[in-house]
N, C-alpha and C. Protein backbone atom coordinates (compact mmCIF):
# COMPACT_ATOMS: atom_id res chain seq x y z
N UNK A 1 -63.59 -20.47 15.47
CA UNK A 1 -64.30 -19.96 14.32
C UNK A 1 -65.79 -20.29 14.41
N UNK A 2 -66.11 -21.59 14.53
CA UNK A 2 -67.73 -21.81 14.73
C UNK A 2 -68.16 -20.87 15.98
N UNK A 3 -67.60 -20.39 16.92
CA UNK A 3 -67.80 -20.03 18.04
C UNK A 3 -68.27 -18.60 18.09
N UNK A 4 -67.53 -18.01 17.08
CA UNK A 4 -67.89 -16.46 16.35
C UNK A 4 -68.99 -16.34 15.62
N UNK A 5 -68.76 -17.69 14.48
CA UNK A 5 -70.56 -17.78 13.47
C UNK A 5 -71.48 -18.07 14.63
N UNK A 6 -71.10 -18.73 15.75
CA UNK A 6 -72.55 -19.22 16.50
C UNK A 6 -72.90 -17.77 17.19
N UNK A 7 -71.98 -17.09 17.62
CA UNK A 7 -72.57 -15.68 18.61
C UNK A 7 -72.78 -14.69 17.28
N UNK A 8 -72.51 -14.73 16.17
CA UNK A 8 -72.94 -13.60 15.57
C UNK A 8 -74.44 -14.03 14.67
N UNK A 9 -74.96 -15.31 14.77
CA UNK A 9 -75.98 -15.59 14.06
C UNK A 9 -77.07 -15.48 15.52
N UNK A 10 -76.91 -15.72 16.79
CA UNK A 10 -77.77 -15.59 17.77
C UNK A 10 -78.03 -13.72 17.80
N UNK A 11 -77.00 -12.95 17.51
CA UNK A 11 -76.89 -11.54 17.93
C UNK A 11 -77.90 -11.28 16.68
N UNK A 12 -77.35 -11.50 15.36
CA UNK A 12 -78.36 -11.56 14.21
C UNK A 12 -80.29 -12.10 14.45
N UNK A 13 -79.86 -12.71 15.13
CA UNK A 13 -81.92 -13.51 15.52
C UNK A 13 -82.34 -12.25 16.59
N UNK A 14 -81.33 -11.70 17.32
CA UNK A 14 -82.21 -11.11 18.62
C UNK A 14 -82.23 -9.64 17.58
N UNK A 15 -81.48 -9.19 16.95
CA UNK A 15 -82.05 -7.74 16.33
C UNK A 15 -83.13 -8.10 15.76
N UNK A 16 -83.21 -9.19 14.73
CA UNK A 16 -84.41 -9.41 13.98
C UNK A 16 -85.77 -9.93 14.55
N UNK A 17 -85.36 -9.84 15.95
CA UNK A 17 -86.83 -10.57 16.96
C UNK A 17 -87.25 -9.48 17.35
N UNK A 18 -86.35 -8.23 18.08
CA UNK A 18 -86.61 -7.28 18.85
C UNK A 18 -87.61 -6.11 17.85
N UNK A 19 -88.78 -6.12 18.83
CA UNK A 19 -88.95 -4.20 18.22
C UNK A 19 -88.76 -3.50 17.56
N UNK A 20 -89.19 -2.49 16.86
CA UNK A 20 -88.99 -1.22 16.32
C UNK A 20 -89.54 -0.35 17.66
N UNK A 21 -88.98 0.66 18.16
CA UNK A 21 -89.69 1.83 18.74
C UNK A 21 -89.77 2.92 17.99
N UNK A 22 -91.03 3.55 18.10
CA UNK A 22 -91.43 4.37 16.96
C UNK A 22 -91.97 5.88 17.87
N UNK A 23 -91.89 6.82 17.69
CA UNK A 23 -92.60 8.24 18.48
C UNK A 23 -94.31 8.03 17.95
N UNK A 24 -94.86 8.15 18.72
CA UNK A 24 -96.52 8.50 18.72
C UNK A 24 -97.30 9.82 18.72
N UNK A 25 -97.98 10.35 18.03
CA UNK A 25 -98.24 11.75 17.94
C UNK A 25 -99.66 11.85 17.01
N UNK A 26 -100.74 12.11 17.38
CA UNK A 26 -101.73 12.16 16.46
C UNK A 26 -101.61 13.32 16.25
N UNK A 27 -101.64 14.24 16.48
CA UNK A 27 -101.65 15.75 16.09
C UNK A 27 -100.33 16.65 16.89
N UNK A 28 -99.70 16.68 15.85
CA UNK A 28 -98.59 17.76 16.45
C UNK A 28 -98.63 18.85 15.29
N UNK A 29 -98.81 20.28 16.14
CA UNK A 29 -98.49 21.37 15.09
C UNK A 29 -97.89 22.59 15.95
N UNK A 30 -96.83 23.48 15.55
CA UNK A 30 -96.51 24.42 16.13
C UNK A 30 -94.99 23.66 17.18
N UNK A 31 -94.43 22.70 16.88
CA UNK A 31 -93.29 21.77 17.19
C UNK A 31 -94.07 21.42 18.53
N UNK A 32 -95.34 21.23 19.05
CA UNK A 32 -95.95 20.67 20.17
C UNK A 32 -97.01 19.08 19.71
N UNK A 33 -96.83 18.15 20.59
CA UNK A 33 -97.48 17.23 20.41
C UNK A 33 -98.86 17.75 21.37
N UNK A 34 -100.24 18.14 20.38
CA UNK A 34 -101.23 18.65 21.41
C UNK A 34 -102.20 17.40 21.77
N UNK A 35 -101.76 16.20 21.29
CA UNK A 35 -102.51 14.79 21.90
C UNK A 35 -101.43 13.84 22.95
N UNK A 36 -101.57 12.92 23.23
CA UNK A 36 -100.66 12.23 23.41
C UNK A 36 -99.65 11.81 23.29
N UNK A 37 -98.57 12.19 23.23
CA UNK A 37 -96.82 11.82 23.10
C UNK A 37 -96.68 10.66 23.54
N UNK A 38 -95.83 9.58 22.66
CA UNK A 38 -95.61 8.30 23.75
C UNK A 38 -94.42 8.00 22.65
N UNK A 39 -93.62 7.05 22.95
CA UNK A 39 -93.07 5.63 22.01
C UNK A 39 -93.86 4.35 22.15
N UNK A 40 -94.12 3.96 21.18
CA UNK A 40 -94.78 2.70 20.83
C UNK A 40 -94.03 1.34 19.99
N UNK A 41 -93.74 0.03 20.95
CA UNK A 41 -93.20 -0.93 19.87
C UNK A 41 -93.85 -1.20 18.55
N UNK A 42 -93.23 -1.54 17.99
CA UNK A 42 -93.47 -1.82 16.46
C UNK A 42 -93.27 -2.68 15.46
N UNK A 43 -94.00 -3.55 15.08
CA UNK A 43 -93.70 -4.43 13.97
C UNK A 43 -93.61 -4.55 12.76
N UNK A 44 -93.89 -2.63 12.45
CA UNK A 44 -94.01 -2.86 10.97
C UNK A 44 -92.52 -1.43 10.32
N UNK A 45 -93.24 -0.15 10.63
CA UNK A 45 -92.14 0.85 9.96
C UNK A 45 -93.21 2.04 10.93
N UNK A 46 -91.82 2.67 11.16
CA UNK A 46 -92.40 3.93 11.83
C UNK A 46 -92.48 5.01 10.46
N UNK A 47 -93.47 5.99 10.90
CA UNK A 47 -94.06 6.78 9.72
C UNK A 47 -94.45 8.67 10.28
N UNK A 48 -93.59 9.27 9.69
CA UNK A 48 -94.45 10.45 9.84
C UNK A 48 -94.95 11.43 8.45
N UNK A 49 -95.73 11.78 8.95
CA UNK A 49 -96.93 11.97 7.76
C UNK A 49 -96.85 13.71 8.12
N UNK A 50 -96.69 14.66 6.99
CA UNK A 50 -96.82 16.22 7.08
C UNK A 50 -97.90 16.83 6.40
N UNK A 51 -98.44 17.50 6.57
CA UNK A 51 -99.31 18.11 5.76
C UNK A 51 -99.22 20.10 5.53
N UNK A 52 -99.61 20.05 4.79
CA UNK A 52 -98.51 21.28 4.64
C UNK A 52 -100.04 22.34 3.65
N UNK A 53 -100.30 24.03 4.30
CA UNK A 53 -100.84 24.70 3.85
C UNK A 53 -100.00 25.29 3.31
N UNK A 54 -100.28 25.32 1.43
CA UNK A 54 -99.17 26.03 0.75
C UNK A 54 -97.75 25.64 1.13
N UNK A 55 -97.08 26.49 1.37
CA UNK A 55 -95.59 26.07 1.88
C UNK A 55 -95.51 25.91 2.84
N UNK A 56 -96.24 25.75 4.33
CA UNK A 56 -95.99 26.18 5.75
C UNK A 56 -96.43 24.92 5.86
N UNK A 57 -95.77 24.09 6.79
CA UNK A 57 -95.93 22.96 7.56
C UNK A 57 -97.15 23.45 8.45
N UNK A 58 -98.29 22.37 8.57
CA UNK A 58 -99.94 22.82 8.76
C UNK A 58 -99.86 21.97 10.50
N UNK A 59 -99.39 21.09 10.11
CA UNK A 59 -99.49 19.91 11.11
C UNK A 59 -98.78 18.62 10.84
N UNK A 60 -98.72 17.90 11.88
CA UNK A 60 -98.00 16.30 11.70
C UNK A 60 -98.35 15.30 12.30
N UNK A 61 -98.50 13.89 11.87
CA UNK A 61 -99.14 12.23 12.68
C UNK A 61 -97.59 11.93 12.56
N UNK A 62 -97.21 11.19 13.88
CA UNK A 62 -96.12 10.27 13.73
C UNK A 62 -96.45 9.16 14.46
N UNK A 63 -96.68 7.73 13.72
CA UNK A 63 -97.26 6.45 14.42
C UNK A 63 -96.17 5.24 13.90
N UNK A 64 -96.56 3.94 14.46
CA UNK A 64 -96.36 2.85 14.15
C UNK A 64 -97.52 2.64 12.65
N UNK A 65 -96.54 1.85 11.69
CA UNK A 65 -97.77 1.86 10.74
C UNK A 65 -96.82 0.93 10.01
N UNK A 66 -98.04 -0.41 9.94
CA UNK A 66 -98.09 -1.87 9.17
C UNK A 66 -97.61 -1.89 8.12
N UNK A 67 -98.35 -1.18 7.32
CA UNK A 67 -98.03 -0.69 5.70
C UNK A 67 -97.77 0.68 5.06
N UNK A 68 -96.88 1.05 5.22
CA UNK A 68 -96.47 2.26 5.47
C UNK A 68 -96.08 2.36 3.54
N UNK A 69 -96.47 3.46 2.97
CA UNK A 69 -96.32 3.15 1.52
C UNK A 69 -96.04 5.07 1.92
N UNK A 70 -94.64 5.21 1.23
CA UNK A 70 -94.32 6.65 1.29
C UNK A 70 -95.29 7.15 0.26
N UNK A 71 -95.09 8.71 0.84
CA UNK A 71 -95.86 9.44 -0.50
C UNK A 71 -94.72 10.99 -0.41
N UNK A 72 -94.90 11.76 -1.66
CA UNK A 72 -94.78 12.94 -1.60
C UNK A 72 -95.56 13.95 -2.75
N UNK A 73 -95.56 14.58 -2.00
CA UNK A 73 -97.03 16.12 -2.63
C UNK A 73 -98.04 15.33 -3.03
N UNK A 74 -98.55 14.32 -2.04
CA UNK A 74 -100.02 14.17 -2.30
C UNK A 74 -100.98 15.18 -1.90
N UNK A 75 -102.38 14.90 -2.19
CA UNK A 75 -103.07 15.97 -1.72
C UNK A 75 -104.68 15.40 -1.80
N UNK A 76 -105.03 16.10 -0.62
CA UNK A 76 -106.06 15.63 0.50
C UNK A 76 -107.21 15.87 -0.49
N UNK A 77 -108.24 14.55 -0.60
CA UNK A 77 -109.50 15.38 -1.60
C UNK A 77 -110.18 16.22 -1.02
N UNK A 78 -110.42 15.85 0.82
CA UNK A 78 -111.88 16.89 1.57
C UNK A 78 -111.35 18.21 1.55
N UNK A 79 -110.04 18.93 2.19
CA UNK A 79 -109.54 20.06 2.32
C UNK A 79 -108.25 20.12 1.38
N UNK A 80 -108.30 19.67 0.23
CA UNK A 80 -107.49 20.15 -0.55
C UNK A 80 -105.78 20.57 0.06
N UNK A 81 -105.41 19.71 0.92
CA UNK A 81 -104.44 19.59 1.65
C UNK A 81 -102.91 19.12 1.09
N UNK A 82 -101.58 19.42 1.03
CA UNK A 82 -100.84 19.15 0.63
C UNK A 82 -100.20 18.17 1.88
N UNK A 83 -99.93 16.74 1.29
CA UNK A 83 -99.42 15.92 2.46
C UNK A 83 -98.24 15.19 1.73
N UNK A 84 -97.30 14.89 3.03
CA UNK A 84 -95.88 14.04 2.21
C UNK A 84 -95.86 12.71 3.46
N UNK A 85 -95.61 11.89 3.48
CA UNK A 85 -95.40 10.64 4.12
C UNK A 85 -94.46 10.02 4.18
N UNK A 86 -92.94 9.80 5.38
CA UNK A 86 -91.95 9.06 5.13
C UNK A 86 -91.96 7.84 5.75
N UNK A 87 -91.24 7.04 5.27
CA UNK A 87 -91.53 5.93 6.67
C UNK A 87 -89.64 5.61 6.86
N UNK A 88 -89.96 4.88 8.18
CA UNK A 88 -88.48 4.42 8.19
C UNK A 88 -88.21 2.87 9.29
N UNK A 89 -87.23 2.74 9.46
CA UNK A 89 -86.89 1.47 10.18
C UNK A 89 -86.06 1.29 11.10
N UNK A 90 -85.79 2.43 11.78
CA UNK A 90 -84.74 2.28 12.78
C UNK A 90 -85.61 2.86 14.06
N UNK A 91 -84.93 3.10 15.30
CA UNK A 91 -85.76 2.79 16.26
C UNK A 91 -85.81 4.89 16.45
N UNK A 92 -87.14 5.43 16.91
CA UNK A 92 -87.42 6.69 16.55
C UNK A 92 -86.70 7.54 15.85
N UNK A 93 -86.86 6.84 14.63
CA UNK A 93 -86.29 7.50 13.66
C UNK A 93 -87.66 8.77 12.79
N UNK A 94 -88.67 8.58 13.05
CA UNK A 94 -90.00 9.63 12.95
C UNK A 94 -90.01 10.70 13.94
N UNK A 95 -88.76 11.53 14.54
CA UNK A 95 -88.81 11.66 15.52
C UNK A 95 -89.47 13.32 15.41
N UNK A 96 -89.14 13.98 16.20
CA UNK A 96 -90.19 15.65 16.52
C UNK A 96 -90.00 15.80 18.02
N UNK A 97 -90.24 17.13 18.57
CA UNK A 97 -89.99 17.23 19.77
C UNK A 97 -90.67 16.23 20.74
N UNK A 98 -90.86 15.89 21.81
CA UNK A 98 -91.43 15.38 22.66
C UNK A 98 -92.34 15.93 23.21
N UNK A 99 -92.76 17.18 23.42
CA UNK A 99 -92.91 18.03 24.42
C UNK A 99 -94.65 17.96 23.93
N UNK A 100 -95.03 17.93 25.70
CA UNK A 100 -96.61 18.01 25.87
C UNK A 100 -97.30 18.95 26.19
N UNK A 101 -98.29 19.87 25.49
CA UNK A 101 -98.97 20.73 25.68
C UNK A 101 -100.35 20.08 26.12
N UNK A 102 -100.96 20.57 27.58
CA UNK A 102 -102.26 20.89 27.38
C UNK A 102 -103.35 21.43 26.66
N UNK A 103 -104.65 21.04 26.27
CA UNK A 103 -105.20 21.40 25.56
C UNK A 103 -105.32 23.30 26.25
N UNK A 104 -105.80 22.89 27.39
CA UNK A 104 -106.18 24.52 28.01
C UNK A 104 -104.86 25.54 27.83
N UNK A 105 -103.93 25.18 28.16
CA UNK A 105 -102.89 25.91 27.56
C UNK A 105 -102.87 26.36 26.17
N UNK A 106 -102.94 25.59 25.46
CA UNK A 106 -102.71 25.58 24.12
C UNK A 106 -103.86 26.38 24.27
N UNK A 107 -105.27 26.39 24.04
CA UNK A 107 -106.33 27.31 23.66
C UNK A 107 -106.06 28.74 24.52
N UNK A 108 -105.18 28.83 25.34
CA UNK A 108 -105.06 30.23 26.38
C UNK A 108 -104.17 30.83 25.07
N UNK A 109 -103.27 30.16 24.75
CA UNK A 109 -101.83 30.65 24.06
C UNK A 109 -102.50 31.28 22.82
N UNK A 110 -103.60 30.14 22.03
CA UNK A 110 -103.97 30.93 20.90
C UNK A 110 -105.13 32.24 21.13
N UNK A 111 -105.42 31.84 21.89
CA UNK A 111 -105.89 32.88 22.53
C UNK A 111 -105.62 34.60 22.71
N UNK A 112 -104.50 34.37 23.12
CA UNK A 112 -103.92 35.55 23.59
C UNK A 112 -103.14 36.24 22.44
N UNK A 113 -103.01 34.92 21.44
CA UNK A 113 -102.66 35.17 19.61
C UNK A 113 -103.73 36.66 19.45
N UNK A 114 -105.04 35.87 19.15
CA UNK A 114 -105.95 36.11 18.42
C UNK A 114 -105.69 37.69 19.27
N UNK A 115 -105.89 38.01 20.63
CA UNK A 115 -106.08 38.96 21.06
C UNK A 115 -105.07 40.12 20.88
N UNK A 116 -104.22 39.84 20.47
CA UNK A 116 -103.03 40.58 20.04
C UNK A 116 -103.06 40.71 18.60
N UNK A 117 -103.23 40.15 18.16
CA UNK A 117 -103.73 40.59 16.43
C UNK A 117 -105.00 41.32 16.30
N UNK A 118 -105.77 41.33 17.24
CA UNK A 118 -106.70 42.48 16.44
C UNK A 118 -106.61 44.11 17.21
């Protein structure tokens, strides 16, 4: 019996020592991360943050973040922006595709938008 409390209070210290891994994303819009994609350890709460034109998802940050204080239908004073903020605690639980776009890509793609719409 002590032998069970002793391995389940050591198993208990190493979850509570270990990490959070969290997804990294300063700017993702269009389900593409167009900055840097990574996982990042974490000591505090992983967080992803939406911002939203009207009803349409505009763009998204998903980071490691200290103080992570949720929000929902806040809104941006400079661009009058609709933003919601979740946070969470399990390991990439902020999650979103992975996938890395080049900038030059990405500007060819909208590109070839713009050129097809007019």
């Amino acid at each position: 019996m002590k032998l069970l409390l002793s391995v389940s209070l050591v198993i208990g210290a190493l979850a509570l020592v270990s990490s959070l891994k969290c997804n990294t994303c300063t700017f993702r819009a269009m389900s593409f991360c167009w900055t840097s994609s990574s996982t990042q350890d974490c000591n505090g709460n992983c967080s992803l943050t939406k911002t939203f034109l009207g009803q349409t998802s505009f763009f998204s940050t998903q980071k490691c973040d200290s103080n992570c204080v949720p929000t929902n239908a806040s809104t941006d004073n400079v661009f009058s922006l609709q933003y919601t903020k979740t946070c969470c605690l399990t390991d990439l639980c902020n999650g979103g595709n992975s996938a890395k776009v080049s900038l030059s890509l990405g500007l060819g793609v909208f590109l070839m938008w713009l050129l097809k719409a007019m």
